[in-house]
N, C-alpha and C. Protein backbone atom coordinates (compact mmCIF):
# COMPACT_ATOMS: atom_id res chain seq x y z
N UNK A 1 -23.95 21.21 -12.92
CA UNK A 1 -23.02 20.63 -13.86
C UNK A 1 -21.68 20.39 -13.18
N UNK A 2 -20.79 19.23 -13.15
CA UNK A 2 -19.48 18.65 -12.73
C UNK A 2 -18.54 19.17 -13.50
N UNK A 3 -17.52 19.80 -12.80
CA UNK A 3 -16.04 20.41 -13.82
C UNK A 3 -15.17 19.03 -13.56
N UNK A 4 -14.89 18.79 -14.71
CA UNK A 4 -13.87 17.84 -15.00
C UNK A 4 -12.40 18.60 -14.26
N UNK A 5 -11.52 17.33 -13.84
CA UNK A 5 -10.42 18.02 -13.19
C UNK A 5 -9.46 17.85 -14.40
N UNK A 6 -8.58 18.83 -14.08
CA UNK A 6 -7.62 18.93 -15.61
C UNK A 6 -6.90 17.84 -15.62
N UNK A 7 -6.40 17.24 -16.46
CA UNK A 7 -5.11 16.18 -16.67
C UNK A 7 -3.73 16.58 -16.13
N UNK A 8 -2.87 15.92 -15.39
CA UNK A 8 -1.78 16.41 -15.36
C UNK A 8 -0.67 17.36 -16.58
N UNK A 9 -0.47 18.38 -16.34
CA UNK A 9 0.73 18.41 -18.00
C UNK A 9 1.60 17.59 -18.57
N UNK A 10 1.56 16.76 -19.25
CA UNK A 10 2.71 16.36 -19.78
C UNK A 10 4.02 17.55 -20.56
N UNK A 11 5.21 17.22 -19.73
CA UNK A 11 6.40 17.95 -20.65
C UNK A 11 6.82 17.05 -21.43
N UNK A 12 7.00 17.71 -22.49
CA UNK A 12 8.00 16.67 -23.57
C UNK A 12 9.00 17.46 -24.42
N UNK A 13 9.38 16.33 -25.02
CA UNK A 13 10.92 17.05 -26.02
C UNK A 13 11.84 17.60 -25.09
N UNK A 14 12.40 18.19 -25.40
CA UNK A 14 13.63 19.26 -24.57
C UNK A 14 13.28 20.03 -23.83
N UNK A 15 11.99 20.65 -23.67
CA UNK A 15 11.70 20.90 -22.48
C UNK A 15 11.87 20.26 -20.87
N UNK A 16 11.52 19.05 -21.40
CA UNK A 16 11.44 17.70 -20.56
C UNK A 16 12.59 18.30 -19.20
N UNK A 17 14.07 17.97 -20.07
CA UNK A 17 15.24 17.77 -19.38
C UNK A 17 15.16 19.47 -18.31
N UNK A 18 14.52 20.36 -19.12
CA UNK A 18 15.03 21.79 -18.82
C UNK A 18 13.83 21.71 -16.93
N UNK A 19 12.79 21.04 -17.84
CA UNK A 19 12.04 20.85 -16.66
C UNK A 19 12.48 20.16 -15.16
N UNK A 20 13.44 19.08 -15.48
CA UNK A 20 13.96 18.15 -14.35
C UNK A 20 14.88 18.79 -13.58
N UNK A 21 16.07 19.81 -14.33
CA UNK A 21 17.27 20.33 -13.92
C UNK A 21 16.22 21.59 -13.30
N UNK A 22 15.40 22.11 -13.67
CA UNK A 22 14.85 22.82 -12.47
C UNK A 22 14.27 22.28 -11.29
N UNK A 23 13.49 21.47 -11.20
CA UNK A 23 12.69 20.54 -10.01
C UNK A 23 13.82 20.03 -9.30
N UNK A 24 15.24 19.98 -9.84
CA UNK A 24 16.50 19.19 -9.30
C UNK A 24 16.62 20.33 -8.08
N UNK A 25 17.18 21.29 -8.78
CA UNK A 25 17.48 22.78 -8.38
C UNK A 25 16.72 23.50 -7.12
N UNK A 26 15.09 23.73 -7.60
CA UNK A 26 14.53 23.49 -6.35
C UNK A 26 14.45 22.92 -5.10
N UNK A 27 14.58 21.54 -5.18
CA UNK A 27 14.53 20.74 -3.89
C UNK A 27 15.59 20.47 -3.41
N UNK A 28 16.88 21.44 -3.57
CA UNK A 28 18.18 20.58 -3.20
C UNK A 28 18.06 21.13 -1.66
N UNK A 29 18.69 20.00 -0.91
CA UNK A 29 18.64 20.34 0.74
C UNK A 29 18.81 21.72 1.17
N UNK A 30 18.42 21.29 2.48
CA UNK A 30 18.74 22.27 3.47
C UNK A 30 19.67 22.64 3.88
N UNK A 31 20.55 24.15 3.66
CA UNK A 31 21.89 23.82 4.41
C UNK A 31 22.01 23.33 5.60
N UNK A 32 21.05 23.38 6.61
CA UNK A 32 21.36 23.06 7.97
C UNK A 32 21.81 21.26 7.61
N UNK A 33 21.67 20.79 6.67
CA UNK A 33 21.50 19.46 6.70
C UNK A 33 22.77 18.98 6.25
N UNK A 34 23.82 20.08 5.37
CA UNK A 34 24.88 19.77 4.83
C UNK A 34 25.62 19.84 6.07
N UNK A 35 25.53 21.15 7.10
CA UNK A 35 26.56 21.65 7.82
C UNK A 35 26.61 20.37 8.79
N UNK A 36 25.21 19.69 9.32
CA UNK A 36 25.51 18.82 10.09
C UNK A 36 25.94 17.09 9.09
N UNK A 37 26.13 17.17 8.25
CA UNK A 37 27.02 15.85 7.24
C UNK A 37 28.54 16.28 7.53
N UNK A 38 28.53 17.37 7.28
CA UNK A 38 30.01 18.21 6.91
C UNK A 38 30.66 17.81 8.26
N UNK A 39 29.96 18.24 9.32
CA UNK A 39 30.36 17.59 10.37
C UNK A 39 31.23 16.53 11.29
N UNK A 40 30.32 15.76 10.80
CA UNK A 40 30.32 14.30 10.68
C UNK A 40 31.48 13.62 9.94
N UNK A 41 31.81 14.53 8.79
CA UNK A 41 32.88 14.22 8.16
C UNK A 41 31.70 13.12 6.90
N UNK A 42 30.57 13.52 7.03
CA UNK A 42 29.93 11.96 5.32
C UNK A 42 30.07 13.18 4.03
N UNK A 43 30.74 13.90 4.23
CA UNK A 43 30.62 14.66 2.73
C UNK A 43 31.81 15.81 2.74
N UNK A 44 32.34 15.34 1.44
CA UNK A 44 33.53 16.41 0.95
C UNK A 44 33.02 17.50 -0.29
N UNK A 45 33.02 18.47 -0.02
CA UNK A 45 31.84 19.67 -1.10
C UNK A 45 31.17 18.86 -2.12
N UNK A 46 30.50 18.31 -1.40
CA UNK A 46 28.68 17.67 -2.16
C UNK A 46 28.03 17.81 -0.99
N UNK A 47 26.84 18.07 -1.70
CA UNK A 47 25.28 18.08 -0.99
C UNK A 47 25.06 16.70 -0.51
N UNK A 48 24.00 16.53 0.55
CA UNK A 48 23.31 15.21 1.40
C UNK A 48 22.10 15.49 0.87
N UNK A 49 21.59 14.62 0.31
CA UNK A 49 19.61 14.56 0.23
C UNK A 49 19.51 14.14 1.47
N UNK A 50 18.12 15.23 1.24
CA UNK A 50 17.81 14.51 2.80
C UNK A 50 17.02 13.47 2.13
N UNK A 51 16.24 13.05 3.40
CA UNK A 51 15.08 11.84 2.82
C UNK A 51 13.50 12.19 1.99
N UNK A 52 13.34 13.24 2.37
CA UNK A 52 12.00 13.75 1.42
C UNK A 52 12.86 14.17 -0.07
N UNK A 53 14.26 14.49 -0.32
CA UNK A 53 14.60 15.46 -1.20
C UNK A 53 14.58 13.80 -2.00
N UNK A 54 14.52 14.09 -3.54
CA UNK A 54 14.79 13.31 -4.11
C UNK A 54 16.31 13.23 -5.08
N UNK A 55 17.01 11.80 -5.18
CA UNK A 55 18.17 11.41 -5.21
C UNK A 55 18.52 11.69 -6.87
N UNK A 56 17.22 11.06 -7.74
CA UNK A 56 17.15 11.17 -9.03
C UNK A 56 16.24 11.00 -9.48
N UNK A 57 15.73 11.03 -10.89
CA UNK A 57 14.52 10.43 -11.58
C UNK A 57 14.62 9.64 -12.82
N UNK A 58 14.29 8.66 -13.07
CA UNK A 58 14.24 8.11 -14.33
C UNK A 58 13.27 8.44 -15.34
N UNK A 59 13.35 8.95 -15.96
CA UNK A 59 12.94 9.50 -16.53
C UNK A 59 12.15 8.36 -17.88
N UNK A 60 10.71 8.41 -18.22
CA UNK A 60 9.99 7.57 -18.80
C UNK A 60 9.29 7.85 -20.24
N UNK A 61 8.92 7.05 -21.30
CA UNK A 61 7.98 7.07 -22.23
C UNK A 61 7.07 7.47 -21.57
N UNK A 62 6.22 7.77 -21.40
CA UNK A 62 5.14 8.16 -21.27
C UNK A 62 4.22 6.88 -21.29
N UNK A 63 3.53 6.74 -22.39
CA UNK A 63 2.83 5.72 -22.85
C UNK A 63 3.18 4.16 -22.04
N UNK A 64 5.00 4.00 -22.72
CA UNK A 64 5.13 2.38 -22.23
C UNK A 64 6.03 2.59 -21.09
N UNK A 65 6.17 3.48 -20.15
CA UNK A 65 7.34 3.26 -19.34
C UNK A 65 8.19 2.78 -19.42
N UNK A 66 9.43 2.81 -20.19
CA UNK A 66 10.40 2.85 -20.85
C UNK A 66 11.01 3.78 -20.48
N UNK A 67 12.28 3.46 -19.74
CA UNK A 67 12.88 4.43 -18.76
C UNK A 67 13.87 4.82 -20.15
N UNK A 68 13.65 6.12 -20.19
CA UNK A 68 14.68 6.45 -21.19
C UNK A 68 16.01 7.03 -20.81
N UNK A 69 16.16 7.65 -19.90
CA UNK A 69 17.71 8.05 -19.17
C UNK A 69 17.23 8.05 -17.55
N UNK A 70 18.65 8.35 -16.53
CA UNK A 70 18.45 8.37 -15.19
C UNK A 70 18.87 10.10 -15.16
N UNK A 71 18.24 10.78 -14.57
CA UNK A 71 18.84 12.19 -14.17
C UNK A 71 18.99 12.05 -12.71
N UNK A 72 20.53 12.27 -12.02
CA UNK A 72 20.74 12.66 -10.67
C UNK A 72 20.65 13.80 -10.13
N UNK A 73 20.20 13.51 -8.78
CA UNK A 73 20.39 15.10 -8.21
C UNK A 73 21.67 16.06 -7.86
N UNK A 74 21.42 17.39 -7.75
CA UNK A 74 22.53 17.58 -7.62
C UNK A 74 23.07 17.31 -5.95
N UNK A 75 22.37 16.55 -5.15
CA UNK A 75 23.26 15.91 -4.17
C UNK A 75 23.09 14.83 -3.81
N UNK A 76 23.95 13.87 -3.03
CA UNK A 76 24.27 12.43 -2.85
C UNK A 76 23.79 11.86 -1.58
N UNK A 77 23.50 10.84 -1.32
CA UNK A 77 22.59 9.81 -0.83
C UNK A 77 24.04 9.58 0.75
N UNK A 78 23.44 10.07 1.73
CA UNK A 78 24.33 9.60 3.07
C UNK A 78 24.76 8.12 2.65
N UNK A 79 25.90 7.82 3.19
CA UNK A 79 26.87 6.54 3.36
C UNK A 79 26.22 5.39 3.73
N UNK A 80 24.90 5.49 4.34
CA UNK A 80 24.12 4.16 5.01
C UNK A 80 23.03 3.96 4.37
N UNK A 81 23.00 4.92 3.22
CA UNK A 81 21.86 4.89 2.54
C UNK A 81 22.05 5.06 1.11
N UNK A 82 20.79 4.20 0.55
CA UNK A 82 20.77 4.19 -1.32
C UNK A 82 19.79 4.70 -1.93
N UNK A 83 19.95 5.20 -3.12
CA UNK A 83 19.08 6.43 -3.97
C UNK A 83 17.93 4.86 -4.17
N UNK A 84 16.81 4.70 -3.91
CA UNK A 84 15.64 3.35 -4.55
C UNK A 84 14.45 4.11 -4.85
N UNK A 85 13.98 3.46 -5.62
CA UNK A 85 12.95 3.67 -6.52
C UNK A 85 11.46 4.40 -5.11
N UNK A 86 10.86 5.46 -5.14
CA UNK A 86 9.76 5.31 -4.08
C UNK A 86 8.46 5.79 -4.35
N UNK A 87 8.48 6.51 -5.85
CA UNK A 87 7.05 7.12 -6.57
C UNK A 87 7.20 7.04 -7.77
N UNK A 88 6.17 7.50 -8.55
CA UNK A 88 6.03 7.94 -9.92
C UNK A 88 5.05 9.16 -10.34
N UNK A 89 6.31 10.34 -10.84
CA UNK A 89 5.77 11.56 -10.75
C UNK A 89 5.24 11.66 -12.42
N UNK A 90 3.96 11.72 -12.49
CA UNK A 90 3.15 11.90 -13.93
C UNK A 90 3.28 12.87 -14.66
N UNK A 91 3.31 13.83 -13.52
CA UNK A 91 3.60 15.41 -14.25
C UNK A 91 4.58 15.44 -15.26
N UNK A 92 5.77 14.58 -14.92
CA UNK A 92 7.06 15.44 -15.68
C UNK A 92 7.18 13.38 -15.94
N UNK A 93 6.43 12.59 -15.93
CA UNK A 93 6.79 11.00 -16.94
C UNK A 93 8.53 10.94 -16.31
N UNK A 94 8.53 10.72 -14.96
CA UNK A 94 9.42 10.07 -14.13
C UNK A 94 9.16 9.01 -12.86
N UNK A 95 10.10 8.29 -12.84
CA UNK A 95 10.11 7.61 -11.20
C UNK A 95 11.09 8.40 -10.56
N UNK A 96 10.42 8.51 -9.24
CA UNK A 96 11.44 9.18 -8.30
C UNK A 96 12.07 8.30 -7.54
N UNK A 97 13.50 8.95 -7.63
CA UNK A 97 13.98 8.27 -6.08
C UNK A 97 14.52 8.61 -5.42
N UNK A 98 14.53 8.56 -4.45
CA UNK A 98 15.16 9.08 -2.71
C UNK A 98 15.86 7.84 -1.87
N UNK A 99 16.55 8.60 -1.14
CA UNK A 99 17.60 7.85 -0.24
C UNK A 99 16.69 6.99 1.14
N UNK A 100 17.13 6.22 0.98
CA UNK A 100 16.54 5.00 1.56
C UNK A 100 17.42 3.85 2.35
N UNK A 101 17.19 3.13 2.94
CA UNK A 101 18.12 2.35 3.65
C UNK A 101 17.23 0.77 3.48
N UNK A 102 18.38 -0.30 2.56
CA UNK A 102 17.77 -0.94 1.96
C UNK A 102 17.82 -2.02 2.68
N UNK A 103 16.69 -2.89 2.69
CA UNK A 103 16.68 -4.20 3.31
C UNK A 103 17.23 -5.18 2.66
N UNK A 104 17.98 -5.99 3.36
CA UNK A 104 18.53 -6.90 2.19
C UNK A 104 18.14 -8.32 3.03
N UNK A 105 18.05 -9.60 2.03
CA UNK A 105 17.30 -10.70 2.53
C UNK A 105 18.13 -11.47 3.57
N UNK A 106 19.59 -11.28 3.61
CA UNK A 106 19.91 -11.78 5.19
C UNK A 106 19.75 -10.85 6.05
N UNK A 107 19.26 -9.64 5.98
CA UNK A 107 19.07 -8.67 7.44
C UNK A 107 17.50 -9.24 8.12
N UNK A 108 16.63 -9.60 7.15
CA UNK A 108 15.33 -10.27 7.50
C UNK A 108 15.76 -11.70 8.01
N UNK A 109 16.37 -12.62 7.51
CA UNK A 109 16.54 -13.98 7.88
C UNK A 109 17.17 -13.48 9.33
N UNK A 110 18.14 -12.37 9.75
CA UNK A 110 18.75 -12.38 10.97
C UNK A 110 17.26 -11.98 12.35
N UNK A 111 16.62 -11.31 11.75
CA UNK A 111 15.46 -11.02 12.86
C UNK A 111 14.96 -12.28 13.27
N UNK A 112 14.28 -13.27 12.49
CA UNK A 112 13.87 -14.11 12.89
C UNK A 112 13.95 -15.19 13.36
């Protein structure tokens, strides 16, 4: 006989938010990652995401994806780089996003 695999959990209601501000909390960088920003001089007491950490989530209906609010992280996206859209986490009915370095359509027209 085949075991069905479970469904992801859906959180909802007010849990929801309590759920995000923890997952926020969790993944906030590495200090080694602030000390070398701090450095550098790209950050005045705020955190650097790194690039796996995520920037924020939009947070969704469920059903129609219908972004219902944006939650940020509690740290900020390096100077050369922008928080963009890069998954969609089911568990908790968000898009994630992380810091990214964005292509823009004259940086492509210049390559070629």
């Amino acid at each position: 006989m085949r075991r069905r695999r479970p469904k992801p959990r859906q959180i909802r209601g007010p849990q929801r938010g309590k759920t995000l501000a923890r997952l926020a909390r969790s993944v906030a960088p590495s200090d080694t990652t602030n000390a070398a920003a701090a450095a550098t001089g790209e950050m005045d007491d705020q955190k650097v995401c790194h690039s796996t950490t995520p920037c924020g989530w939009a947070v969704y209906v469920p059903f129609t994806r219908r972004v219902d609010y944006f939650m940020k992280n509690t740290c900020e996206c390096p100077k050369d780089r922008e928080c963009l859209r890069t998954d969609d986490d089911l568990s908790v009915s968000a898009y994630v996003y992380r810091c990214r370095t964005a292509e823009r359509p004259q940086d492509l027209q210049e390559d070629s």
